[in-house]
Every structure is written in C-alpha cells, then in structure tokens.
N, C-alpha and C. Protein backbone atom coordinates (compact mmCIF):
# COMPACT_ATOMS: atom_id res chain seq x y z
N UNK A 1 -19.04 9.29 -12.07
CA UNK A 1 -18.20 8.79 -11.00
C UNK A 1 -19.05 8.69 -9.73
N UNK A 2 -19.14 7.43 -8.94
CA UNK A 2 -20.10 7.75 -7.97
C UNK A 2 -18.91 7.03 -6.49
N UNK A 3 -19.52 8.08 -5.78
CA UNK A 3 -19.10 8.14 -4.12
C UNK A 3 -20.09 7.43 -3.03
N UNK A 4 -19.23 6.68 -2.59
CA UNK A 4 -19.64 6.40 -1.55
C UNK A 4 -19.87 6.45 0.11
N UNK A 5 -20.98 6.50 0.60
CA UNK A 5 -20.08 6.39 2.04
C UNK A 5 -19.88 5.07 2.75
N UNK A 6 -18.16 4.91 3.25
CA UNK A 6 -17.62 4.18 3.63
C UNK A 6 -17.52 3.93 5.04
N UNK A 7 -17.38 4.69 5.49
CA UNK A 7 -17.66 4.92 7.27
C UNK A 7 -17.63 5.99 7.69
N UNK A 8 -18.33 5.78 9.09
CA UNK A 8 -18.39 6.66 9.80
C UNK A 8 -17.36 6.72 11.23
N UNK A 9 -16.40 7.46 11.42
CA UNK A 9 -15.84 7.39 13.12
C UNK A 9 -15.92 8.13 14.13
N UNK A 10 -16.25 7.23 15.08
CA UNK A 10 -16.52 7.90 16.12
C UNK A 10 -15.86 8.21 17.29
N UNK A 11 -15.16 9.27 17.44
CA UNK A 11 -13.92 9.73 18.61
C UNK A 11 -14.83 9.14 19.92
N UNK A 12 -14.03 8.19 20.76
CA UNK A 12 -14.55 8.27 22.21
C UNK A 12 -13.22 8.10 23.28
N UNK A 13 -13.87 8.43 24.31
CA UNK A 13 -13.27 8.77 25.40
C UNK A 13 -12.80 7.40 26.14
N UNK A 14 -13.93 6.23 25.78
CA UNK A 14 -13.12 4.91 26.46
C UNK A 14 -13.57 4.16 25.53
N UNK A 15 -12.99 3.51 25.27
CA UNK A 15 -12.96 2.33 23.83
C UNK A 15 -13.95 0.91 24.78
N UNK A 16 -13.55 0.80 25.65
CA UNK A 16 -14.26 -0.46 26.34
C UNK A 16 -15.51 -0.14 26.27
N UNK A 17 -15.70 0.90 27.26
CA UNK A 17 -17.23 1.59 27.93
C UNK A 17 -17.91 1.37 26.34
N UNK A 18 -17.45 2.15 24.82
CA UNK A 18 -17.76 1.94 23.28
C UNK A 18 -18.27 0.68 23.18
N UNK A 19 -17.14 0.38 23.14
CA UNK A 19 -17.61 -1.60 22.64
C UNK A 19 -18.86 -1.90 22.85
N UNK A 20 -18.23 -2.27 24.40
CA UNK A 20 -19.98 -2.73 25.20
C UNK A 20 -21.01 -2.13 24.76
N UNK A 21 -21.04 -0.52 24.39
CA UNK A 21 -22.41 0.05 23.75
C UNK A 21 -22.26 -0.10 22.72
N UNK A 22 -21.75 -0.26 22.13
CA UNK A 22 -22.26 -0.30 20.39
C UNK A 22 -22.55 -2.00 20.13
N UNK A 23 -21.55 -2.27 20.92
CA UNK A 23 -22.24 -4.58 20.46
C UNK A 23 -23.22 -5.00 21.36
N UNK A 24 -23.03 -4.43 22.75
CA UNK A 24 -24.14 -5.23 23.91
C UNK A 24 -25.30 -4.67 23.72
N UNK A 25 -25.49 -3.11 23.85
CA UNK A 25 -26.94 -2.28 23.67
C UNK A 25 -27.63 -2.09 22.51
N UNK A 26 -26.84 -1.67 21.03
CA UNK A 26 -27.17 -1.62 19.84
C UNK A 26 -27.33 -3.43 19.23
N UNK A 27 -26.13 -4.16 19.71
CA UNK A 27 -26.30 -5.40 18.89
C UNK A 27 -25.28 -5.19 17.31
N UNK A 28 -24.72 -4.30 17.54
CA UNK A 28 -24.17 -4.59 16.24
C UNK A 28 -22.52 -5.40 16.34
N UNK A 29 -22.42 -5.80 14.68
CA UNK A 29 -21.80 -7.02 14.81
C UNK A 29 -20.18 -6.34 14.58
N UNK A 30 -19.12 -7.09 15.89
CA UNK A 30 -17.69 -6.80 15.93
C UNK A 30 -16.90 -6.86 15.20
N UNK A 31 -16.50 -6.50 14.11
CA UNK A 31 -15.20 -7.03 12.61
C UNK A 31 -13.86 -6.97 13.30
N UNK A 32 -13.72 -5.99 14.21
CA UNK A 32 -12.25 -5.91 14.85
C UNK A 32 -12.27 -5.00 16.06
N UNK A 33 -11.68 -5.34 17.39
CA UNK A 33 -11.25 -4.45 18.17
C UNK A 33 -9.76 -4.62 18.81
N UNK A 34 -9.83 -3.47 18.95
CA UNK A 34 -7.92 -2.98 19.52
C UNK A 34 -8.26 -1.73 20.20
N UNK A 35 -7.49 -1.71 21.27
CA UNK A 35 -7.38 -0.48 22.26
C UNK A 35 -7.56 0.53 21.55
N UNK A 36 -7.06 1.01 20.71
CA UNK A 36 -6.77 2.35 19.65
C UNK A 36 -8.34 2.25 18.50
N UNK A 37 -8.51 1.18 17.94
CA UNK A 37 -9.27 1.10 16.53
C UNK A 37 -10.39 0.07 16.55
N UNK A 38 -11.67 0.08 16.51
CA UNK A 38 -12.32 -0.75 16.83
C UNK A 38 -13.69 -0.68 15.60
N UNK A 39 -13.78 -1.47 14.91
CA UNK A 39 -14.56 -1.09 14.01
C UNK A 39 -16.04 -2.47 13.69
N UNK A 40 -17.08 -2.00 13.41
CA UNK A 40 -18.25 -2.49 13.48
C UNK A 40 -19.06 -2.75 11.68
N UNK A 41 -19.61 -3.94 11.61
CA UNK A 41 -19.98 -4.14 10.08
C UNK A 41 -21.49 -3.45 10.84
N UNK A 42 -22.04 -3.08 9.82
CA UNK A 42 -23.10 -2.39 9.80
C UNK A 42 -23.81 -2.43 8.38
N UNK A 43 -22.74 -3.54 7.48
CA UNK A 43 -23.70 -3.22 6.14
C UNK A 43 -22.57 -2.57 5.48
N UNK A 44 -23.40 -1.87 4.21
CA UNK A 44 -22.17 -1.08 3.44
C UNK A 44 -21.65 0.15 4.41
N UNK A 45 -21.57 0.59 5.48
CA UNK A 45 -21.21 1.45 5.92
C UNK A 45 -20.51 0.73 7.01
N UNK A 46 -19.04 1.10 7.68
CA UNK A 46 -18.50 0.88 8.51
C UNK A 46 -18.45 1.37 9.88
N UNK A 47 -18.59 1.15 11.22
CA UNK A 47 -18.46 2.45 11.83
C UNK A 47 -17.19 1.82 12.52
N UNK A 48 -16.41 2.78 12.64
CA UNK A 48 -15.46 2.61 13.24
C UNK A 48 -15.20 3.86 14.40
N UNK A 49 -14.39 2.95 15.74
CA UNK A 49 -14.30 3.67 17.23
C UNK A 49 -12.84 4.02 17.14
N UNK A 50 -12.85 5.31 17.58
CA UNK A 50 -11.48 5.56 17.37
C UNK A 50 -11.14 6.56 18.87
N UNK A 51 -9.81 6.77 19.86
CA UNK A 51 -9.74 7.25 21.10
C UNK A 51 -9.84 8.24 20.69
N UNK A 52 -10.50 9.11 21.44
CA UNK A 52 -10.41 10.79 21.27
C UNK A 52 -8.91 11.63 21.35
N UNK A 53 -8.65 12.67 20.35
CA UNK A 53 -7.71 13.22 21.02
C UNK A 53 -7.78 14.98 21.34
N UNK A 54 -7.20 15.23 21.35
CA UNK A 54 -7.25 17.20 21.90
C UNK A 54 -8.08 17.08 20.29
N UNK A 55 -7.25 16.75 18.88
CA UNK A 55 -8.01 17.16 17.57
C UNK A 55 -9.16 16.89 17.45
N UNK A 56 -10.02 15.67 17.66
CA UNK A 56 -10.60 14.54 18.01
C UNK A 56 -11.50 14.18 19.25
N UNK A 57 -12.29 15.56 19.94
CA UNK A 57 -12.53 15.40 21.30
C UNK A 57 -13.36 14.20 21.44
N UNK A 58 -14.08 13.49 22.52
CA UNK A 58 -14.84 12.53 22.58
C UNK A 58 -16.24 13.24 22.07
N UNK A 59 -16.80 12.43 21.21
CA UNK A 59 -18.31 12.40 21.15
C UNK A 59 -18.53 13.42 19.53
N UNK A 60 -17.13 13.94 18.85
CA UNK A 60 -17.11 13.75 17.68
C UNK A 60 -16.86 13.17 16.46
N UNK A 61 -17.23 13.03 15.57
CA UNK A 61 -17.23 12.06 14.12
C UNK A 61 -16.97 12.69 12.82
N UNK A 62 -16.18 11.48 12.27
CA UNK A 62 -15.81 12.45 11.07
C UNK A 62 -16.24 11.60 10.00
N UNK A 63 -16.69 11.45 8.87
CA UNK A 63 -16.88 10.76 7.52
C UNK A 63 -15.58 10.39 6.63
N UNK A 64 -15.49 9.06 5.81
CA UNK A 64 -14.89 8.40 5.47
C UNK A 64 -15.95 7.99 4.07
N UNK A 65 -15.45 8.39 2.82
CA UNK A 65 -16.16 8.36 1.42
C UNK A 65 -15.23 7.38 0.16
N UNK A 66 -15.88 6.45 -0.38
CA UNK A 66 -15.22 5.14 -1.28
C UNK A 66 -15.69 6.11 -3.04
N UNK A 67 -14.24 6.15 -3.32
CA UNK A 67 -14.64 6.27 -4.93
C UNK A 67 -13.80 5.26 -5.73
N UNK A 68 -14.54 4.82 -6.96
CA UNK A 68 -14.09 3.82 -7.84
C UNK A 68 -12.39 3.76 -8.39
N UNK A 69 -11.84 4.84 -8.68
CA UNK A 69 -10.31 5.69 -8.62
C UNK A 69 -10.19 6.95 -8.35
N UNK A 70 -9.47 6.69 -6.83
CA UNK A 70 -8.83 7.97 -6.67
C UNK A 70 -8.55 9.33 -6.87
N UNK A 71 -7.44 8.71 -7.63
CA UNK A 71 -6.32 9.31 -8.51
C UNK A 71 -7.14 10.04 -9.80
N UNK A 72 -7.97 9.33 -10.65
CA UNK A 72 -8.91 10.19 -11.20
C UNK A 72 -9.68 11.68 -10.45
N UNK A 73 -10.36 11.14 -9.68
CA UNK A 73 -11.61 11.66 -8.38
C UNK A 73 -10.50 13.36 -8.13
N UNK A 74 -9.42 12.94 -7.37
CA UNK A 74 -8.64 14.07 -6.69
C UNK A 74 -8.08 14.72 -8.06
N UNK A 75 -7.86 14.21 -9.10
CA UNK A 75 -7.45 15.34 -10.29
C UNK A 75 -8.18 16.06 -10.81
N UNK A 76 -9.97 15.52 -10.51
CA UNK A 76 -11.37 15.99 -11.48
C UNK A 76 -11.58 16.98 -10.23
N UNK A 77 -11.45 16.81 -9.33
CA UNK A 77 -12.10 17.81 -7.85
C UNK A 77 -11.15 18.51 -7.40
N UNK A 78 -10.11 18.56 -7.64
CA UNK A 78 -9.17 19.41 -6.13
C UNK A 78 -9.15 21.20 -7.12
N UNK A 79 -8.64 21.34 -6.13
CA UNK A 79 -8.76 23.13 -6.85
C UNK A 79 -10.07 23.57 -5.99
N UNK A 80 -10.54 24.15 -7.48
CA UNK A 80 -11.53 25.01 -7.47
C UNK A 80 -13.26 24.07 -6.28
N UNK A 81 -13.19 22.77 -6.45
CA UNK A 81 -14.18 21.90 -6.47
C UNK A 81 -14.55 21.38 -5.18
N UNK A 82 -13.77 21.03 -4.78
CA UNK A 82 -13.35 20.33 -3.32
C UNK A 82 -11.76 20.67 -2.90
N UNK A 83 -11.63 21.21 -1.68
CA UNK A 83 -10.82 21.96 -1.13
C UNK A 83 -10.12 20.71 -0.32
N UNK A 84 -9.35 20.17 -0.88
CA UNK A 84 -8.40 19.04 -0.87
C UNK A 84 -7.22 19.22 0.85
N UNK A 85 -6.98 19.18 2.42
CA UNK A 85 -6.31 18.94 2.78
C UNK A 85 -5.21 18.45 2.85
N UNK A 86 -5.23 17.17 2.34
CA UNK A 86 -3.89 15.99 2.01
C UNK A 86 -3.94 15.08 0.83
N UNK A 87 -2.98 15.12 0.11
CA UNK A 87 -3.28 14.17 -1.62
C UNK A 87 -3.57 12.89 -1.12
N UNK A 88 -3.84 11.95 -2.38
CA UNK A 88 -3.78 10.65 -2.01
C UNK A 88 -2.33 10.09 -1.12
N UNK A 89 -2.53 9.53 -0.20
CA UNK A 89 -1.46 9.14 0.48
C UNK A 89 -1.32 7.55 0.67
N UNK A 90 -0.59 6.73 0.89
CA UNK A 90 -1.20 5.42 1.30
C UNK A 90 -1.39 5.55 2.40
N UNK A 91 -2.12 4.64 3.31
CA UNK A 91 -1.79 5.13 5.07
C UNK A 91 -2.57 3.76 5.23
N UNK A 92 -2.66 2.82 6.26
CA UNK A 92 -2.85 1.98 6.62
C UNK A 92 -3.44 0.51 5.49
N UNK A 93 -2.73 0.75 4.20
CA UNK A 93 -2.38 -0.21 3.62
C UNK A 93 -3.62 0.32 2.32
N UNK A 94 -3.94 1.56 2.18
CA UNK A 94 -4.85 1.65 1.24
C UNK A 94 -4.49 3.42 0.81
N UNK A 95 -4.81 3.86 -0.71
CA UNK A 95 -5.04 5.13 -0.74
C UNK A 95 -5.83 6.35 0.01
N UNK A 96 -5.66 7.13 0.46
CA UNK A 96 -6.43 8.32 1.23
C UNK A 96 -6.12 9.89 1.38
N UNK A 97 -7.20 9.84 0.36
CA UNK A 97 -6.83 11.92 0.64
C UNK A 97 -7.87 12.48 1.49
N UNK A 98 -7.50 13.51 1.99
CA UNK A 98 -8.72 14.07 2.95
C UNK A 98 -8.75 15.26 2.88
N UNK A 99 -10.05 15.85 2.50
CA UNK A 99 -10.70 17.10 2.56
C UNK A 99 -11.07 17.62 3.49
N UNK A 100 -12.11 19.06 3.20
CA UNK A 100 -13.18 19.42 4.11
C UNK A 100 -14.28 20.20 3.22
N UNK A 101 -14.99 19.67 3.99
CA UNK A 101 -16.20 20.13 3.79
C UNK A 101 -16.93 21.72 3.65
N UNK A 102 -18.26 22.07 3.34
CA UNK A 102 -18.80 23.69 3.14
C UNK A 102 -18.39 24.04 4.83
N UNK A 103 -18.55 22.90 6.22
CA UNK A 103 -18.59 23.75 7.19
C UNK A 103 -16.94 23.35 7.87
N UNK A 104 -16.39 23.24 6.97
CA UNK A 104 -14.82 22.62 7.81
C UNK A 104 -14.91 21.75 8.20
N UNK A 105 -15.60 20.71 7.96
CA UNK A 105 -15.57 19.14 8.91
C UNK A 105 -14.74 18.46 7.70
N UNK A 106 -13.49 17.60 8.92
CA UNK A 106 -12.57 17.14 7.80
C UNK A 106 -12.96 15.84 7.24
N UNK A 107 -13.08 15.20 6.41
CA UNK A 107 -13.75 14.06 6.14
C UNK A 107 -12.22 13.18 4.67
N UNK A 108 -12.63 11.81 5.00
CA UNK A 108 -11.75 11.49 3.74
C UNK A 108 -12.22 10.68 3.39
N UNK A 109 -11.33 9.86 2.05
CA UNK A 109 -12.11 9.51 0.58
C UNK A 109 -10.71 8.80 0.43
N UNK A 110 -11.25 7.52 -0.31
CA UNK A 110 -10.13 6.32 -0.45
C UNK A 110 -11.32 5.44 -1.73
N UNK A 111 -9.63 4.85 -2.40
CA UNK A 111 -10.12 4.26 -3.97
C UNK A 111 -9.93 2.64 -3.63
C-alpha cells in the first residue's frame, strides 16, 4: 500500500500578505484563492494557505497524506498502528481521517 504526500498547510495570519509571498517572491503557480483557503500547484504536492486560528496559530503546518483506499488503509492501521483521531469522514467533497503522529502533530490522509 503506498502513501503519499498530498499537501502541505500552512496556518497564516494574513492570507493577502501569503499570496503575494508565496506567488510574487517564490513564483509559485495559483490553483485557487479565497479569503479562508488558498492553495498553490507545486507539482505532486499541494501547498495550501489556510487563516490561523487559536488551534492553528500563524506560522504553523500540518501534513495532508493520499492513499490508494482509505477504507482499507484505516482498517490495516488504526488501533495498535497509527493512533487514528477521526474515521474516514467526507468533508469538503472527498474522504478524510486524521491522525497524529510519534510527536502529536495532527496530520490527515484521504483516498
């Protein structure tokens, strides 16, 4: 079964001030922006800008991981294996469960 990484997000404090640095200074290319969600092609990896919140302070990131099925993935790992937060859920029009990691960083995984 192989995993991927799918994106990366990055909590910030002003989504504009973002933009401008990640497309004007870096150069990388715009797929979508919105006040709230702003996300960047980069190749197989996504990065996506997301507003900071109290959970979420500015200037932290969390990981986002692609497996082939799910629903397999979270029945072969949860338990003992990977310490599962939330089952597969749908949430913005796709499957997503989310874990954490050896140091508590919450990260999620979509089929």
């Amino acid at each position: 079964m192989s995993t991927a990484l799918a994106y990366v997000i990055k909590y910030v404090g002003s989504m504009a001030d973002a933009v401008r640095f990640y497309r004007d200074e870096l150069g990388l290319k715009l797929r979508f922006e919105s006040s709230h969600w702003t996300e960047f092609d980069t190749g197989g990896t996504t990065l996506a800008l997301h507003l900071a919140s109290d959970e979420h302070p500015p200037g932290t990131c969390s990981v986002g991981f692609r497996v082939a099925d799910l629903g397999a993935f979270y029945a072969q790992k949860s338990g003992a294996q990977i310490n599962f937060i939330s089952a597969p859920t749908l949430l913005h029009g796709q499957m997503l469960a989310k874990f954490v990691d050896t140091d508590g960083a919450e990260c999620g995984i979509s089929g």
